[in-house]
C-alpha atoms as a PDB file:
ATOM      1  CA  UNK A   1     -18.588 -44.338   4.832  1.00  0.00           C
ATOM      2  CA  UNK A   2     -18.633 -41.050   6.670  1.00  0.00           C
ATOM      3  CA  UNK A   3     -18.402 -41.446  10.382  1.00  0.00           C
ATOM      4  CA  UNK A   4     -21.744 -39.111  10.895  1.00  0.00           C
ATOM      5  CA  UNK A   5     -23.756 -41.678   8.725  1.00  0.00           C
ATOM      6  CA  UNK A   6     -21.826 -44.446  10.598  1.00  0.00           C
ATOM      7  CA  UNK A   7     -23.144 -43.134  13.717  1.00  0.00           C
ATOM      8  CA  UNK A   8     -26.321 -42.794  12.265  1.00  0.00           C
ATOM      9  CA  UNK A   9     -26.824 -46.593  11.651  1.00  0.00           C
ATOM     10  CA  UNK A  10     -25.282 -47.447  15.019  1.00  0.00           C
ATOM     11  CA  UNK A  11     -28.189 -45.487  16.311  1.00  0.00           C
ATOM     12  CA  UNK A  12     -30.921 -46.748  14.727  1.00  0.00           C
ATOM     13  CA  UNK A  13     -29.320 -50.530  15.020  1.00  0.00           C
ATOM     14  CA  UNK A  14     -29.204 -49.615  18.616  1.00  0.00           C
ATOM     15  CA  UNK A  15     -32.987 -48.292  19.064  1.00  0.00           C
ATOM     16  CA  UNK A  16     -34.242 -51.651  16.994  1.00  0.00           C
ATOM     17  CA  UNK A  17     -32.164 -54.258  19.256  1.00  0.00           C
ATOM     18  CA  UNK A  18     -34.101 -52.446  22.231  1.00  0.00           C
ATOM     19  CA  UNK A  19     -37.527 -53.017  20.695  1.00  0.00           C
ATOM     20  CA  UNK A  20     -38.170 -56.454  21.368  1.00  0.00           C
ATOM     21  CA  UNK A  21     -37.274 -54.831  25.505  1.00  0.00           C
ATOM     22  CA  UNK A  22     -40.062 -52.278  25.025  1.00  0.00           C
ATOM     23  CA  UNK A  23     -42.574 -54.443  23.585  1.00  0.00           C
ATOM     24  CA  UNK A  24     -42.157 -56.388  26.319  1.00  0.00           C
ATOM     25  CA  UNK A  25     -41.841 -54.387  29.685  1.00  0.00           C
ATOM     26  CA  UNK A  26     -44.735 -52.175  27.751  1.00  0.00           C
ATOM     27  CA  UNK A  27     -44.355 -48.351  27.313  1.00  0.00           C
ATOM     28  CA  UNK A  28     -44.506 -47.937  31.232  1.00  0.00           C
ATOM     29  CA  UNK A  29     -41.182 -48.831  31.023  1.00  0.00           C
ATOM     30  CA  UNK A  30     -39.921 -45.608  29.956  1.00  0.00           C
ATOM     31  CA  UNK A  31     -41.871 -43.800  32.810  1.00  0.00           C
ATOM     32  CA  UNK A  32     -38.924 -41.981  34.460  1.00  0.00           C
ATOM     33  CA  UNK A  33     -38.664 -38.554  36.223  1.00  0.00           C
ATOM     34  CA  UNK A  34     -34.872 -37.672  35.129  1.00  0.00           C
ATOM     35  CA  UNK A  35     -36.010 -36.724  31.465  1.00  0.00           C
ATOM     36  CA  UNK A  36     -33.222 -33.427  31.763  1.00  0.00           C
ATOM     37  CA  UNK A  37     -30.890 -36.180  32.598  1.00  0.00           C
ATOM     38  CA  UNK A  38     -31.174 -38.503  29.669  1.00  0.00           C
ATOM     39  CA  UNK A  39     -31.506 -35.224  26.955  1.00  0.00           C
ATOM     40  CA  UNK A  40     -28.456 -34.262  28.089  1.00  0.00           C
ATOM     41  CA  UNK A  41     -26.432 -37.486  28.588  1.00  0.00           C
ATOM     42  CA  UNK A  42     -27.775 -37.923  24.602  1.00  0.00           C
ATOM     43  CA  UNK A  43     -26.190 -34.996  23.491  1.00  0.00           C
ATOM     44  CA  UNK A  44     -22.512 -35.685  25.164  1.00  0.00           C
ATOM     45  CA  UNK A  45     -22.762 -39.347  24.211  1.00  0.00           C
ATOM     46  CA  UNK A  46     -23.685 -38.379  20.467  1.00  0.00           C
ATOM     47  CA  UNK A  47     -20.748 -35.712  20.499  1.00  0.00           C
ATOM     48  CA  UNK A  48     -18.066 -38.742  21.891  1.00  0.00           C
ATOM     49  CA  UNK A  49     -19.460 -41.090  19.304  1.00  0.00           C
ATOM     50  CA  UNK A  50     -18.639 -38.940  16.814  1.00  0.00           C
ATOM     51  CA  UNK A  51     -14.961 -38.283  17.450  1.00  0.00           C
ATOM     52  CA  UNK A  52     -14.546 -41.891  18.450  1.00  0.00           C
ATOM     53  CA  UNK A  53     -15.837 -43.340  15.416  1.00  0.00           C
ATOM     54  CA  UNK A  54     -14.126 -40.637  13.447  1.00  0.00           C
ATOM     55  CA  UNK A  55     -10.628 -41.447  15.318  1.00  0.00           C
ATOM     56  CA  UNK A  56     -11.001 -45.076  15.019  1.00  0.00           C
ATOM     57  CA  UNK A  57     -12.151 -44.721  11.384  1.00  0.00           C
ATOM     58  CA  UNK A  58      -8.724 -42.848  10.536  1.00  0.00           C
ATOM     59  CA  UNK A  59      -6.064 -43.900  12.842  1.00  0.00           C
ATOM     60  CA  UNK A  60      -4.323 -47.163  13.790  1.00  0.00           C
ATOM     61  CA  UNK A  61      -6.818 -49.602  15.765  1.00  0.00           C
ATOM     62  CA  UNK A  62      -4.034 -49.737  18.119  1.00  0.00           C
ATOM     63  CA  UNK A  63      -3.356 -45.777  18.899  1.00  0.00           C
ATOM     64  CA  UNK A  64      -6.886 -44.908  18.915  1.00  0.00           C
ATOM     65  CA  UNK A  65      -7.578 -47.525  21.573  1.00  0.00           C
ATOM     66  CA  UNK A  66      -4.618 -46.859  23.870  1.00  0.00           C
ATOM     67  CA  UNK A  67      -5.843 -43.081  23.655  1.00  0.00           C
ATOM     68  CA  UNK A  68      -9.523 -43.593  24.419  1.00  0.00           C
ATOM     69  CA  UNK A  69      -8.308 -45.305  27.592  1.00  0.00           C
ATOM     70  CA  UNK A  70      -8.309 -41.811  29.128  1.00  0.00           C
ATOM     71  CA  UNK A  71     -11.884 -42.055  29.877  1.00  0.00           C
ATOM     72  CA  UNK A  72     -11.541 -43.054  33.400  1.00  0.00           C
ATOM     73  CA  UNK A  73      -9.196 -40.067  33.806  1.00  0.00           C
ATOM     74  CA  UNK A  74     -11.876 -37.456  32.447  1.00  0.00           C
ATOM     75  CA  UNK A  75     -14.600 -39.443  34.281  1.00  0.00           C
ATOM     76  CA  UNK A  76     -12.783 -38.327  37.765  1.00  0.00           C
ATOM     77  CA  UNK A  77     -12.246 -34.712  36.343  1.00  0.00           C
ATOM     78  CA  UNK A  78     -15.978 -34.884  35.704  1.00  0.00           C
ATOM     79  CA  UNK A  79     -17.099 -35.886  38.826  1.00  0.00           C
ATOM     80  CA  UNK A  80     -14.926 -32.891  40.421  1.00  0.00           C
ATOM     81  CA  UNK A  81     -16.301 -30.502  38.513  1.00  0.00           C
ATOM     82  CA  UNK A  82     -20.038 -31.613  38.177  1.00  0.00           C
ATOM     83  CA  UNK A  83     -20.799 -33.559  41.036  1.00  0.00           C
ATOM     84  CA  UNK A  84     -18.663 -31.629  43.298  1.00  0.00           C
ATOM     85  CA  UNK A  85     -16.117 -34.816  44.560  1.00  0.00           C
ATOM     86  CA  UNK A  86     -13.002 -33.678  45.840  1.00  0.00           C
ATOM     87  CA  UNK A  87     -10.269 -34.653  43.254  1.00  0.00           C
ATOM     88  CA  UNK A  88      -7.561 -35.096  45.821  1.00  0.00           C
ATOM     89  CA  UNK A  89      -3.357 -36.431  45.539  1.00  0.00           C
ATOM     90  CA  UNK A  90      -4.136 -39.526  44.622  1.00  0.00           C
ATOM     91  CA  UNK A  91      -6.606 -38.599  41.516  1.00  0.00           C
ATOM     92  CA  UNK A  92      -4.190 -35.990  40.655  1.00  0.00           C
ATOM     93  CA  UNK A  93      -1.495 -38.215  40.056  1.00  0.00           C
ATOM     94  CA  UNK A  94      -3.467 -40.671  38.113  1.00  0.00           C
ATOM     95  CA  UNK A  95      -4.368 -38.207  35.905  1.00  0.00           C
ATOM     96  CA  UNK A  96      -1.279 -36.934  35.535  1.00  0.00           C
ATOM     97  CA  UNK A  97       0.161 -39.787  34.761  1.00  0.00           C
ATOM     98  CA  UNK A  98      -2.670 -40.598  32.423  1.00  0.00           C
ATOM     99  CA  UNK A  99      -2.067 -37.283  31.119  1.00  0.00           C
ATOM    100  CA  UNK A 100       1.926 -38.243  29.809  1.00  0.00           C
ATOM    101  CA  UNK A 101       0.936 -41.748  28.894  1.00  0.00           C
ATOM    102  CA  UNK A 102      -0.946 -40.037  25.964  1.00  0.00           C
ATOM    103  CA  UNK A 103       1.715 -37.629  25.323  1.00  0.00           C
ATOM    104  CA  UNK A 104       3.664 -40.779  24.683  1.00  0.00           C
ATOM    105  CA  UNK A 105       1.421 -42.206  22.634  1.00  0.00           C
ATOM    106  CA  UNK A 106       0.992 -38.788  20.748  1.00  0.00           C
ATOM    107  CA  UNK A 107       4.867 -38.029  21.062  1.00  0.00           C
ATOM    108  CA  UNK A 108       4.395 -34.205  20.353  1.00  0.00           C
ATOM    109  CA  UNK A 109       7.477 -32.874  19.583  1.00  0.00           C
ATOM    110  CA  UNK A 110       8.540 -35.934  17.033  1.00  0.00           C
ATOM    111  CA  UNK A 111       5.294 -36.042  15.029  1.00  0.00           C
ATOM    112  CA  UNK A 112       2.116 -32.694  15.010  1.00  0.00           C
ATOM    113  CA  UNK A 113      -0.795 -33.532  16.856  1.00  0.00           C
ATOM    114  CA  UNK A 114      -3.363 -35.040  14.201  1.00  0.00           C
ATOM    115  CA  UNK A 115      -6.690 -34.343  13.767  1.00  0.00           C
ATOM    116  CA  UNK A 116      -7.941 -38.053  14.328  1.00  0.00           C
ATOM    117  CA  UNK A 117      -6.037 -38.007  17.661  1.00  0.00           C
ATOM    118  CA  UNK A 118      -7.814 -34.557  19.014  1.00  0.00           C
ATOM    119  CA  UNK A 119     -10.766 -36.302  18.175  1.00  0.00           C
ATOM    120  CA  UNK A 120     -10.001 -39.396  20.290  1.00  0.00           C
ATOM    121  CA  UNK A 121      -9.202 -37.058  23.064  1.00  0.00           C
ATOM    122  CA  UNK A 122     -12.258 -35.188  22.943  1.00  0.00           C
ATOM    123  CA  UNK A 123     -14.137 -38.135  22.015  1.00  0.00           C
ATOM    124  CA  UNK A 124     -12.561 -39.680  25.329  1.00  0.00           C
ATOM    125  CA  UNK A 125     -12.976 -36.041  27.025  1.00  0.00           C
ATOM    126  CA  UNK A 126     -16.531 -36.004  26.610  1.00  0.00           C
ATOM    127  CA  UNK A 127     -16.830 -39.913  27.411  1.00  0.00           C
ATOM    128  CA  UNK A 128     -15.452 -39.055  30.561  1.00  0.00           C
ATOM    129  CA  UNK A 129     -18.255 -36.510  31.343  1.00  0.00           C
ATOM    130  CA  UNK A 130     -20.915 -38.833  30.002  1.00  0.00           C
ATOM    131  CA  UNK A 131     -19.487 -41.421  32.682  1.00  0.00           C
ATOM    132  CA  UNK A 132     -20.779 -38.987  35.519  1.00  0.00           C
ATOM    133  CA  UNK A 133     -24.227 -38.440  34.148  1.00  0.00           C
ATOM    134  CA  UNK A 134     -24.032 -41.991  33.991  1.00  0.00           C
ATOM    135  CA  UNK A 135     -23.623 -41.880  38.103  1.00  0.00           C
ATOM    136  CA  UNK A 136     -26.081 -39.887  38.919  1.00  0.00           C
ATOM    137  CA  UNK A 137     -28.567 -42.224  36.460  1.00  0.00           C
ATOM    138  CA  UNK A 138     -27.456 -44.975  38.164  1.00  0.00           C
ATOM    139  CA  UNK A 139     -27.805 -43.216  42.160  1.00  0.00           C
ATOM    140  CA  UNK A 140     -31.446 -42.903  41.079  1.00  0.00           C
ATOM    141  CA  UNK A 141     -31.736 -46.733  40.228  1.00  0.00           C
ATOM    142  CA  UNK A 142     -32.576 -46.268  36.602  1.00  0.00           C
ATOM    143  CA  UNK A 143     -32.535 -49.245  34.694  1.00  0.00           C
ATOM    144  CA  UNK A 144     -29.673 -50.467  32.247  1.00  0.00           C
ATOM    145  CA  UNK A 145     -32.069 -50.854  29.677  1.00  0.00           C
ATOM    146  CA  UNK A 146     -33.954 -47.687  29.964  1.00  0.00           C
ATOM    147  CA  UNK A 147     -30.752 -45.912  29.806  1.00  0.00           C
ATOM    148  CA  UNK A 148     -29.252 -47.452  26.786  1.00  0.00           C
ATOM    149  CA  UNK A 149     -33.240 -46.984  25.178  1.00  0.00           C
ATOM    150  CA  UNK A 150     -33.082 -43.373  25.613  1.00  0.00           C
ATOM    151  CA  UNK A 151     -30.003 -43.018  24.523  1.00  0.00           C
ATOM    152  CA  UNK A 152     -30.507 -44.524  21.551  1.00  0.00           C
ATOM    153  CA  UNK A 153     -34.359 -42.694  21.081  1.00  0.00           C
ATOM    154  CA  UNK A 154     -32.208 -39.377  21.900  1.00  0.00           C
ATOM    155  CA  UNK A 155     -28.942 -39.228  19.958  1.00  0.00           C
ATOM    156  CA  UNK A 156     -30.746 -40.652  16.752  1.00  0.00           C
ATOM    157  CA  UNK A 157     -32.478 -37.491  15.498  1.00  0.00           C
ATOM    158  CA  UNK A 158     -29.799 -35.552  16.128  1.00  0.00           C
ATOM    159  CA  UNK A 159     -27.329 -38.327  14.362  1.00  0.00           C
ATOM    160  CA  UNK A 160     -29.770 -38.209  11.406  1.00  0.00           C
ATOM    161  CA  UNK A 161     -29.541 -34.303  11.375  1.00  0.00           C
ATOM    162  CA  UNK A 162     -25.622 -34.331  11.115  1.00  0.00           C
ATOM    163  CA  UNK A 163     -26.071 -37.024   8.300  1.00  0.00           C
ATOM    164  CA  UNK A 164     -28.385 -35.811   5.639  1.00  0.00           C
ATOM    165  CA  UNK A 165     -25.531 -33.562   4.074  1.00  0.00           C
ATOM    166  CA  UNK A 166     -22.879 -36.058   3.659  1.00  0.00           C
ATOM    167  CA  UNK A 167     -25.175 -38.615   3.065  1.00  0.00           C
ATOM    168  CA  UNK A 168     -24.445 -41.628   0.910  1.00  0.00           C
ATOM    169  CA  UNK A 169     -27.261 -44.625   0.607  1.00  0.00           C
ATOM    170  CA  UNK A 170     -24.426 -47.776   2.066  1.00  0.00           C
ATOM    171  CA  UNK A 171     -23.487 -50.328  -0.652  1.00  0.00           C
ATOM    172  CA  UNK A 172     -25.706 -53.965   0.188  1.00  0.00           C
ATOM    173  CA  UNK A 173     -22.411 -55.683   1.411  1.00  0.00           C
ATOM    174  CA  UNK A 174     -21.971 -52.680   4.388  1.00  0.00           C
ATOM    175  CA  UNK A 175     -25.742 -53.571   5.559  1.00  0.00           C
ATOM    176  CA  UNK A 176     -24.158 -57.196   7.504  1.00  0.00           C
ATOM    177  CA  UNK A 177     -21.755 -55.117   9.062  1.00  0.00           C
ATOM    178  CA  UNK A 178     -23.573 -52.298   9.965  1.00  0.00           C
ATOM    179  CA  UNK A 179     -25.929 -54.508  11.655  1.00  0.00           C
ATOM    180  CA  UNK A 180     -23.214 -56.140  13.214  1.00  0.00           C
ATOM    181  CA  UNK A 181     -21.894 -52.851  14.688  1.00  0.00           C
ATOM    182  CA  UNK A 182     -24.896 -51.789  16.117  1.00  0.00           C
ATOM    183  CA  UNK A 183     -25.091 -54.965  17.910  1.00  0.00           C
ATOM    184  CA  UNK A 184     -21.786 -55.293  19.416  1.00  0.00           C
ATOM    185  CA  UNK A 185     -22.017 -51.558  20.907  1.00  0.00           C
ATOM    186  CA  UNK A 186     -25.849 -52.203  22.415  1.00  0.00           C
ATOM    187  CA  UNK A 187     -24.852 -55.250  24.013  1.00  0.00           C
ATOM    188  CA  UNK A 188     -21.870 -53.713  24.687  1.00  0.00           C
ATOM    189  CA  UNK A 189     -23.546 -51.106  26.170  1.00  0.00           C
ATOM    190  CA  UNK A 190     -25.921 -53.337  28.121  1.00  0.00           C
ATOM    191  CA  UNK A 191     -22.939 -55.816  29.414  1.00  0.00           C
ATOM    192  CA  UNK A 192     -20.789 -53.033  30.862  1.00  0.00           C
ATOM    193  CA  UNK A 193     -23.819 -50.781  32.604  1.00  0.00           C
ATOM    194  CA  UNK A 194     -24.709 -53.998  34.222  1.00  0.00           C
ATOM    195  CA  UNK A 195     -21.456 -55.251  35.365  1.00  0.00           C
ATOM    196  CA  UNK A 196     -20.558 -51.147  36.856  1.00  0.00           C
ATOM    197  CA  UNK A 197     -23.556 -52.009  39.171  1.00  0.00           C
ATOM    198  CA  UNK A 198     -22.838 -55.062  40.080  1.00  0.00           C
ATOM    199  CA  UNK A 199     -19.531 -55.366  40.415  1.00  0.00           C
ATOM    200  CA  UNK A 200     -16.817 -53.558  41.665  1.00  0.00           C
ATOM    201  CA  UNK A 201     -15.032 -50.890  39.727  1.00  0.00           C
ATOM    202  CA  UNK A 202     -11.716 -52.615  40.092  1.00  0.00           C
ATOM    203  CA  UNK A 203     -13.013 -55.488  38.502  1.00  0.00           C
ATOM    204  CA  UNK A 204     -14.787 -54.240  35.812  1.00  0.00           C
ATOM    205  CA  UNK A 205     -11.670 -51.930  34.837  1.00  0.00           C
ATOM    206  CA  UNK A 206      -9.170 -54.793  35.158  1.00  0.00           C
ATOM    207  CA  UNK A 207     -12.031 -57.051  32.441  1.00  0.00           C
ATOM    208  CA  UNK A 208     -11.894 -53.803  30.356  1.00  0.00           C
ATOM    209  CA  UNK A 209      -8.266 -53.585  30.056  1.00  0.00           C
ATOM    210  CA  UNK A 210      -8.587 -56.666  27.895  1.00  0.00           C
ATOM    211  CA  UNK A 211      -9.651 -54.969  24.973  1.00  0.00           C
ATOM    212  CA  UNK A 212      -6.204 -53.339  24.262  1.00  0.00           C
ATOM    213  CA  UNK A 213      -4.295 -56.677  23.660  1.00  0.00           C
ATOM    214  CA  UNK A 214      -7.496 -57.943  21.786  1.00  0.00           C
ATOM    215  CA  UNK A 215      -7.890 -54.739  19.537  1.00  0.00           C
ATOM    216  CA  UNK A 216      -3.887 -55.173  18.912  1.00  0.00           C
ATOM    217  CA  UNK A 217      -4.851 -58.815  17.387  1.00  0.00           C
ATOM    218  CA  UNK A 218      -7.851 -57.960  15.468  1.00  0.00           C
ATOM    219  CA  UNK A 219      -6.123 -55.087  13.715  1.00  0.00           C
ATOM    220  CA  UNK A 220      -3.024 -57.072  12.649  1.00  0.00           C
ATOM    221  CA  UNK A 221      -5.054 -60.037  11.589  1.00  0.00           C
ATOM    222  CA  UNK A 222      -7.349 -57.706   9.849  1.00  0.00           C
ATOM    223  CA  UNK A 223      -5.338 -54.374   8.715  1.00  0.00           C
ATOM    224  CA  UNK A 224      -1.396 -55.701   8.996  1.00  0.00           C
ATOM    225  CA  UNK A 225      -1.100 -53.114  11.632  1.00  0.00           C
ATOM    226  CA  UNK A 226       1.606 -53.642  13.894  1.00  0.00           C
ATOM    227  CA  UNK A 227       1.861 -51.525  16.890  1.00  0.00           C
ATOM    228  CA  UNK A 228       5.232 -49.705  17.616  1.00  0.00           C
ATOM    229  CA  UNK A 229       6.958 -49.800  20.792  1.00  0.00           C
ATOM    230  CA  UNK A 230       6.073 -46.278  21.837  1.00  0.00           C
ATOM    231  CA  UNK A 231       2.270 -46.710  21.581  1.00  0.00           C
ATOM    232  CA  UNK A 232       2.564 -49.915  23.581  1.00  0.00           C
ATOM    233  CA  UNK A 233       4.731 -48.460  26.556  1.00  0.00           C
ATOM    234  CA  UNK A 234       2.562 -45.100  26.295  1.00  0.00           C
ATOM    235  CA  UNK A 235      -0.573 -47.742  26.921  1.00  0.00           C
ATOM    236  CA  UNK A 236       0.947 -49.045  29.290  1.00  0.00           C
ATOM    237  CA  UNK A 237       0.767 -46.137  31.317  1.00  0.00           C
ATOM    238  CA  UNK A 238      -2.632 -45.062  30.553  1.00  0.00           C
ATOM    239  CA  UNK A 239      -3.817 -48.399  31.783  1.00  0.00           C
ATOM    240  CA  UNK A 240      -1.412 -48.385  35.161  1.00  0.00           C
ATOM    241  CA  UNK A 241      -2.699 -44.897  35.776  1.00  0.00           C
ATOM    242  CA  UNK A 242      -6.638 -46.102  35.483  1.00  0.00           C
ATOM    243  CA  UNK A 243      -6.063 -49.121  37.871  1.00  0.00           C
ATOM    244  CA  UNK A 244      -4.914 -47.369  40.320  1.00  0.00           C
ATOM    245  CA  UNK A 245      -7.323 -44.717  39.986  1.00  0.00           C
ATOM    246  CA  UNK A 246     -10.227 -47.490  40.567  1.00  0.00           C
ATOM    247  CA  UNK A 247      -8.418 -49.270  42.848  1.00  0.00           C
ATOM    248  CA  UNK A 248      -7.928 -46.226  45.149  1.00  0.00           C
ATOM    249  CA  UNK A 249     -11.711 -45.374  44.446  1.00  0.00           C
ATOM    250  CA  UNK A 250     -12.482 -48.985  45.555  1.00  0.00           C
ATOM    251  CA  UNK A 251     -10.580 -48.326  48.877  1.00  0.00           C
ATOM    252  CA  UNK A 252     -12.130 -44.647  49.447  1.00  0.00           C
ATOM    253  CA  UNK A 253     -14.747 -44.566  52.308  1.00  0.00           C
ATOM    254  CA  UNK A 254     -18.171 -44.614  50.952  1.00  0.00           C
ATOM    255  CA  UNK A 255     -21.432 -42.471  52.303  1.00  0.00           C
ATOM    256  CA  UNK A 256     -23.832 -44.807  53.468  1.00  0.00           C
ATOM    257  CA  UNK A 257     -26.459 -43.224  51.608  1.00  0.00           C
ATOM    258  CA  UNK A 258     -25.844 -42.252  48.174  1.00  0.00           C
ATOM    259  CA  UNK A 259     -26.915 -38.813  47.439  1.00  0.00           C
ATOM    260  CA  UNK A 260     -29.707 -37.936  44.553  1.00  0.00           C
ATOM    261  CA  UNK A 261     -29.079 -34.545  44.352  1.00  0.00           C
ATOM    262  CA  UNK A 262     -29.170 -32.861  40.731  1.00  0.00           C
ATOM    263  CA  UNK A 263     -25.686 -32.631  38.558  1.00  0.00           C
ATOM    264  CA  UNK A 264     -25.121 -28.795  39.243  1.00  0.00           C
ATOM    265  CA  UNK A 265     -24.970 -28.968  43.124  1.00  0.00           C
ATOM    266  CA  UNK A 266     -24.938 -32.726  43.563  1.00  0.00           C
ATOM    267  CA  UNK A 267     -21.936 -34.535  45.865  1.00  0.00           C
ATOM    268  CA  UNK A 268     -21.169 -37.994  45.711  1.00  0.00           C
ATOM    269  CA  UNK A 269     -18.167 -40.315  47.457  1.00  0.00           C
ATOM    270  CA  UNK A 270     -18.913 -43.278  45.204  1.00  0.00           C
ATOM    271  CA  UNK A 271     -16.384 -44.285  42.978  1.00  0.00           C
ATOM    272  CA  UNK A 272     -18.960 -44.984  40.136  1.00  0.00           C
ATOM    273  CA  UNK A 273     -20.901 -47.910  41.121  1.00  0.00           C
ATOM    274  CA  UNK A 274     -23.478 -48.444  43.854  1.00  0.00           C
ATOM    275  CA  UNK A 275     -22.852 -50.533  47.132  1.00  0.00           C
ATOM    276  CA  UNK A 276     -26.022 -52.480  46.363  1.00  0.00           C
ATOM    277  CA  UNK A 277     -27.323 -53.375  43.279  1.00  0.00           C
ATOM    278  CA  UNK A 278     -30.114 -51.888  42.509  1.00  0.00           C
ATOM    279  CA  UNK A 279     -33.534 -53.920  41.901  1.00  0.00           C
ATOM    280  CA  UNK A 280     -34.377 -52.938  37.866  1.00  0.00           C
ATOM    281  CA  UNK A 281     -38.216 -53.669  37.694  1.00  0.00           C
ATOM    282  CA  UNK A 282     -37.970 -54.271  33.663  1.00  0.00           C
ATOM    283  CA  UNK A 283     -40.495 -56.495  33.216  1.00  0.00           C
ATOM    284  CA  UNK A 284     -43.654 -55.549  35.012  1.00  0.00           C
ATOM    285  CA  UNK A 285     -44.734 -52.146  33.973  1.00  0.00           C
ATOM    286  CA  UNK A 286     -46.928 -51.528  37.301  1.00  0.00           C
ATOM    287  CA  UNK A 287     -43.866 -51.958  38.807  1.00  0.00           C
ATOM    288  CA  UNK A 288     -41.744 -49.222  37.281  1.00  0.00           C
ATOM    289  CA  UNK A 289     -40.618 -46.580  39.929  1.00  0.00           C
ATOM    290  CA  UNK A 290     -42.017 -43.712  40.298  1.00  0.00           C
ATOM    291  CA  UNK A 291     -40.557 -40.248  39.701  1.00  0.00           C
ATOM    292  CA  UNK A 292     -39.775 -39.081  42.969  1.00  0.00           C
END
C-alpha cells in the first residue's frame, strides 16, 4: 500500500478508537480555546507521519528506528527556536552528538544518502517540532485525549486529500492489520502523552529506549533482517546523546510557574513535562475548562 493511503487509515482508525471518549465526556469535551494550536500541531504531525511511515515502509525496521531516535534532539532545537529556551553547552553537545550518531548510521561517504532516510530525518525533524507544540498544549492543561481527538479530526482531511490520487481500495486481508495499526499508534499516542505528564522525562525516555532492541526482534522474526554492526553502534549514540539530554533537562532549574504565553514569543524552562500533573476533567462536560 502507498504510505499516503496508509496514513489515511491510521487516521480514520485513530478518530473511531476516540469515539466511544466523545460519546462519553459529550461534545463539551472538545470546548478548548487553543484551536490555532491544534490546526497547526495537525499539519506538522500529518507531514512527520508521512515520512515516517514512508521510511519505515522502505528501509530496514532497524535503521529507520535508530534514525527516528533524533526526535528528542529536534524537540530541543524546537524549543530554542519557537519557544525561545536557551539551547546552551550542554544541549549543544547532545545534539551534536546526536547529530554523528546518524551520520553513522547513514555512513555518508560509504553509501549516498537515500531517499527513505531523508524522510526519516525530516519525518524525525518535524516530530521534533511537533514535540514543542505539544508543550505548550500541555502548559495550558489540555487533556491527553482531546489532543490525540483533534489530531486525529485534523490531519484526516488533509490525509484523505493526499490519498485520492494514489488511491487503491486495500485487499480484505490488509483490513485486520490496518485496524491493528491504528490501534497501536492511538493508544500509543494516549500511553506516552500521559506518562510525559506524569512522569519524569528521564523516565519516560529511558521506557522509550526499549523499543530499539524490541523493533530489532520483531524485524528479524518477521523480515530476516539482521542489523549490522554500524547501525547498532550509530544507535547507540543517538540513544546516549538523548539520555543525557533529558537527564540534564531533569536537573535544569524549573520556573515555578509555567508560562502560557503563545508559540511565537512564548519562554519556557521546562524540560517537556509539567511539575504537577495536571487535573484532565474528561468526563464531566460542565467541567471542561474554560478558554482563558
Amino acid at each position: 500500500m502507498h504510505p499516503l493511503e496508509i496514513s489515511f487509515f491510521r487516521n480514520f482508525g485513530s478518530l473511531l478508537c476516540m469515539i466511544p471518549w466523545i460519546l462519553t465526556a459529550g461534545i463539551g469535551a472538545l470546548r478548548t480555546g487553543n484551536q490555532k494550536l491544534y490546526i497547526g500541531r495537525s499539519v506538522i504531525g500529518f507531514l512527520a507521519n508521512v515520512c515516517l511511515i514512508a521510511g519505515f515502509a522502505w528501509l530496514p525496521l532497524n535503521d529507520s528506528t535508530a534514525l527516528s531516535f533524533t526526535t528528542p534532539l529536534f524537540a530541543a532545537g524546537a524549543a530554542a527556536i519557537l519557544l525561545g529556551e536557551t539551547i546552551g553547552s550542554r544541549r549543544l553537545i547532545a545534539a551534536l552528538a546526536g547529530f554523528t550518531g546518524a551520520l553513522i548510521v547513514l555512513r555518508p561517504g560509504l553509501e549516498e544518502l537515500s531517499l527513505p532516510q531523508g524522510l526519516v530525518l525530516a519525518g524525525a525533524a518535524l516530530a521534533g517540532v511537533n514535540a514543542a507544540v505539544i508543550r505548550q498544549l500541555a502548559v495550558r492543561n489540555e487533556s491527553p485525549n482531546l489532543i490525540v481527538t483533534y489530531m486525529a479530526l485534523y490531519s484526516l482531511p488533509l490525509a484523505l486529500v493526499a490519498a485520492i490520487p494514489v488511491w487503491e481500495t486495500p485487499p480484505w486481508w490488509a483490513i485486520p492489520w490496518l485496524a491493528v495499526l491504528a490501534a497501536c499508534a492511538t493508544f500509543g499516542h494516549l500511553s506516552l502523552t500521559r506518562a510525559f505528564a506524569c512522569m519524569d522525562a528521564t523516565a519516560v525516555t529511558a521506557l522509550d529506549f526499549v523499543r530499539l532492541p524490541l523493533v530489532a526482534l520483531a524485524a528479524w522474526m518477521a523480515f530476516g533482517e539482521e542489523p549490522d554492526g554500524w547501525s547498532w553502534l550509530g544507535a547507540l549514540v543517538i540513544v546516549g546523546a538523548s539520555v543525557y539530554l533529558a537527564r540534564w533537562e531533569r536537573a535544569a532549574p524549573q520556573p515555578t510557574e509555567p508560562l502560557a504565553a503563545g508559540i511565537a514569543g512564548a519562554t519556557s524552562g521546562e524540560g517537556g513535562t509539567a511539575a504537577v500533573p495536571p487535573v484532565w476533567p474528561e468526563r464531566t462536560p460542565a467541567a471542561v475548562r474554560k478558554p482563558e
